[in-house]
Protein backbone atom coordinates (compact mmCIF):
# COMPACT_ATOMS: atom_id res chain seq x y z
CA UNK A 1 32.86 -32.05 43.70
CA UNK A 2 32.31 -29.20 41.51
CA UNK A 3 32.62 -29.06 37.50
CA UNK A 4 36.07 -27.66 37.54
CA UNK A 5 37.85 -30.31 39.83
CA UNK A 6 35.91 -32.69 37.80
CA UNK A 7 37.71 -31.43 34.51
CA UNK A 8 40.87 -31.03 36.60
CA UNK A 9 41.09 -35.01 37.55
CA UNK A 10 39.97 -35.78 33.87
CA UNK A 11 42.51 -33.34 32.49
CA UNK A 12 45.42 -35.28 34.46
CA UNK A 13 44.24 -38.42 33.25
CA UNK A 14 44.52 -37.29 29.77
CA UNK A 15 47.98 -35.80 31.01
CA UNK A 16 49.22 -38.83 32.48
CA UNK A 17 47.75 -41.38 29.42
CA UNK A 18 49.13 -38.60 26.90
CA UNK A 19 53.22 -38.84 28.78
CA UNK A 20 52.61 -42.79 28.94
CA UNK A 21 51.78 -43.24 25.61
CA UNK A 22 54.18 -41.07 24.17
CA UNK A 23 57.00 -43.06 26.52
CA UNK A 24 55.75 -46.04 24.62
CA UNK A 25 55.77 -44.69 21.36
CA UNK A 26 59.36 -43.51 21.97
CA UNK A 27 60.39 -47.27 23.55
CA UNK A 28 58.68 -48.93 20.68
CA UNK A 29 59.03 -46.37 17.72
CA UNK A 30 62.44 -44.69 18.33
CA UNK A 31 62.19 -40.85 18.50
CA UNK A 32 61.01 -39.39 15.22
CA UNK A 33 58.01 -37.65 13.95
CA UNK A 34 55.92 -40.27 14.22
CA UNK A 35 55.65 -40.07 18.23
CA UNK A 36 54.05 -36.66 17.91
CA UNK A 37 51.03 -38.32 17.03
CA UNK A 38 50.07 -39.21 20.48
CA UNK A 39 49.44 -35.83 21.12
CA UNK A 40 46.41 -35.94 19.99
CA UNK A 41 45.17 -37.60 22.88
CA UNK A 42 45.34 -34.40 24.42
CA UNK A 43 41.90 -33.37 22.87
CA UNK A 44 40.47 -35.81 25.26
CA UNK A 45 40.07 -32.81 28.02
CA UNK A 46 37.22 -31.05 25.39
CA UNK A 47 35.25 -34.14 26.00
CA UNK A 48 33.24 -34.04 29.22
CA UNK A 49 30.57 -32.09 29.67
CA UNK A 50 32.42 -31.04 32.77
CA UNK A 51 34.76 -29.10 30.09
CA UNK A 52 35.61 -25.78 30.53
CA UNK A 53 34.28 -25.04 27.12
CA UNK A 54 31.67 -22.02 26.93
CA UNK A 55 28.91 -22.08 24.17
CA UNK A 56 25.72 -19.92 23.91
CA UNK A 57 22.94 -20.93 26.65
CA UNK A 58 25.40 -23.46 28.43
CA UNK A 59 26.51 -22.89 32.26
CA UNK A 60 28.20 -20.28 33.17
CA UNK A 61 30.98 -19.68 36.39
CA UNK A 62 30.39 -18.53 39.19
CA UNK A 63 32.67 -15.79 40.62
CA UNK A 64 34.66 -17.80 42.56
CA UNK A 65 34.67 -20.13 39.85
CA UNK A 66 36.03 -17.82 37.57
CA UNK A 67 38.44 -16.29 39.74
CA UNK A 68 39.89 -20.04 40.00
CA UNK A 69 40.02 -20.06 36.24
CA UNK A 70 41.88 -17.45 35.50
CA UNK A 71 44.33 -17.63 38.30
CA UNK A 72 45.18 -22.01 36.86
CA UNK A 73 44.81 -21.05 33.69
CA UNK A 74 47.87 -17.68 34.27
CA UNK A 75 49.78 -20.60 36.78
CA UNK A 76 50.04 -22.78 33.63
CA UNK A 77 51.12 -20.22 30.89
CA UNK A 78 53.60 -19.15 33.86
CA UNK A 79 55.02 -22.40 34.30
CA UNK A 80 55.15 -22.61 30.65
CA UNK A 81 57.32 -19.34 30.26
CA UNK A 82 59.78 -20.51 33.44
CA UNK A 83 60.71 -23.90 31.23
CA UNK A 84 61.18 -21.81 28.26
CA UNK A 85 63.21 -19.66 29.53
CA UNK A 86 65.29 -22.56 31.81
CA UNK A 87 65.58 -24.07 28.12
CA UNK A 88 67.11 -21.23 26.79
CA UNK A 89 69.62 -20.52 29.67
CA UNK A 90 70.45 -24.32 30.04
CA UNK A 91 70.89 -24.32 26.41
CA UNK A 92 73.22 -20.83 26.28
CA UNK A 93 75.35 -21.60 29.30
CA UNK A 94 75.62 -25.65 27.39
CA UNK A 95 76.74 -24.54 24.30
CA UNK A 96 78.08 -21.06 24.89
CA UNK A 97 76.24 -18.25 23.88
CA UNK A 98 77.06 -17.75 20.09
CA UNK A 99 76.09 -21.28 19.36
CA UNK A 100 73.89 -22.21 16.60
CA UNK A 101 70.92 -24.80 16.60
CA UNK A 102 70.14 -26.80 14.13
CA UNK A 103 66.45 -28.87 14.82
CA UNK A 104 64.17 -30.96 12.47
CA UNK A 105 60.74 -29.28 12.34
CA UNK A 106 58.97 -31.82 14.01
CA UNK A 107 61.22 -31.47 16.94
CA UNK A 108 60.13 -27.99 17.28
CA UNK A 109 56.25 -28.97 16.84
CA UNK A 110 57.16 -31.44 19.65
CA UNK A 111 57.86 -28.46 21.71
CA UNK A 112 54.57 -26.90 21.45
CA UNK A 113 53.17 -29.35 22.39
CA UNK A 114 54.92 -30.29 25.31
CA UNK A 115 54.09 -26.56 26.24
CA UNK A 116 50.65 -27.77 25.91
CA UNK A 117 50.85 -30.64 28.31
CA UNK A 118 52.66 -28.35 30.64
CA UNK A 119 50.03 -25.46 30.65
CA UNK A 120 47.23 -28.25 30.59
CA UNK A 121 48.85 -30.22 33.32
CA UNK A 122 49.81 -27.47 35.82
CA UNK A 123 46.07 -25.50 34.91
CA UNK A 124 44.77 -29.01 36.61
CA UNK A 125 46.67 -29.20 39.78
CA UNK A 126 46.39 -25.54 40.40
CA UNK A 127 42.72 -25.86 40.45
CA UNK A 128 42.70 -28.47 42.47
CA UNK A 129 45.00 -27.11 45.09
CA UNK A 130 42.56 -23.78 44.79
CA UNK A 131 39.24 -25.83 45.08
CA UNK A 132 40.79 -27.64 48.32
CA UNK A 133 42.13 -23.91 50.17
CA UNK A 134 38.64 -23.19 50.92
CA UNK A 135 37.04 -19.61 50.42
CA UNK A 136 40.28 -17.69 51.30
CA UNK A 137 41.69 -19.58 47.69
């Protein structure tokens, strides 16, 4: 198993602990600023040395490797842009087109980091699935 799928199975961990503790937070807490806070368990995927983190004199990709990057990395900013923009149509054809929205601030910090677990989440699973198509990936 290579670095990247290593990161990849760590990242979904972090993923999956990051959604269930936020569930609990919400089931517990109510839904509120406070239950942004478990967001920060999304720094977790910086912590292995498997991390795709680059500093000076540390290991470098391969070409393949790289190529596997980029293409999760564009799948998850993708999938990002698709919800958005399902938000915003789900949201216009909901409350008509001139409607206006009124939302707390943390509710739109929320969001970005949603975004986050989305692009972090689907940047996993797509380099999985590309590790596991073999050399034609």
């Amino acid at each position: 198993m290579s670095d990247s799928q290593k990161w990849a199975w760590w990242a979904l961990g972090v993923v999956a602990l990051t959604i269930g503790a936020y569930s609990a937070f919400l089931i517990f807490f109510g839904h509120g600023p406070a239950t942004g806070s478990v967001f920060a368990l999304l720094a977790l995927t910086a912590v292995p040395a498997s991390s795709r983190r680059y500093f000076r004199g540390g290991r470098v990709f391969d070409e393949r490797e790289q190529q596997i990057a980029n293409k999760a990395l564009r799948a998850g900013f993708s999938a990002v842009w698709l919800v958005f923009i399902g938000l915003v149509l789900a949201i216009g054809f909901g409350k008509g087109w001139d409607a206006t929205l009124i939302l707390p601030v943390w509710s739109l910090e929320e969001t970005v980091w949603w975004a986050a677990v989305v692009v972090i989440g689907v940047e996993a699973t797509t380099t999985l699935i590309l590790y596991r198509g073999g050399a034609h990936a």
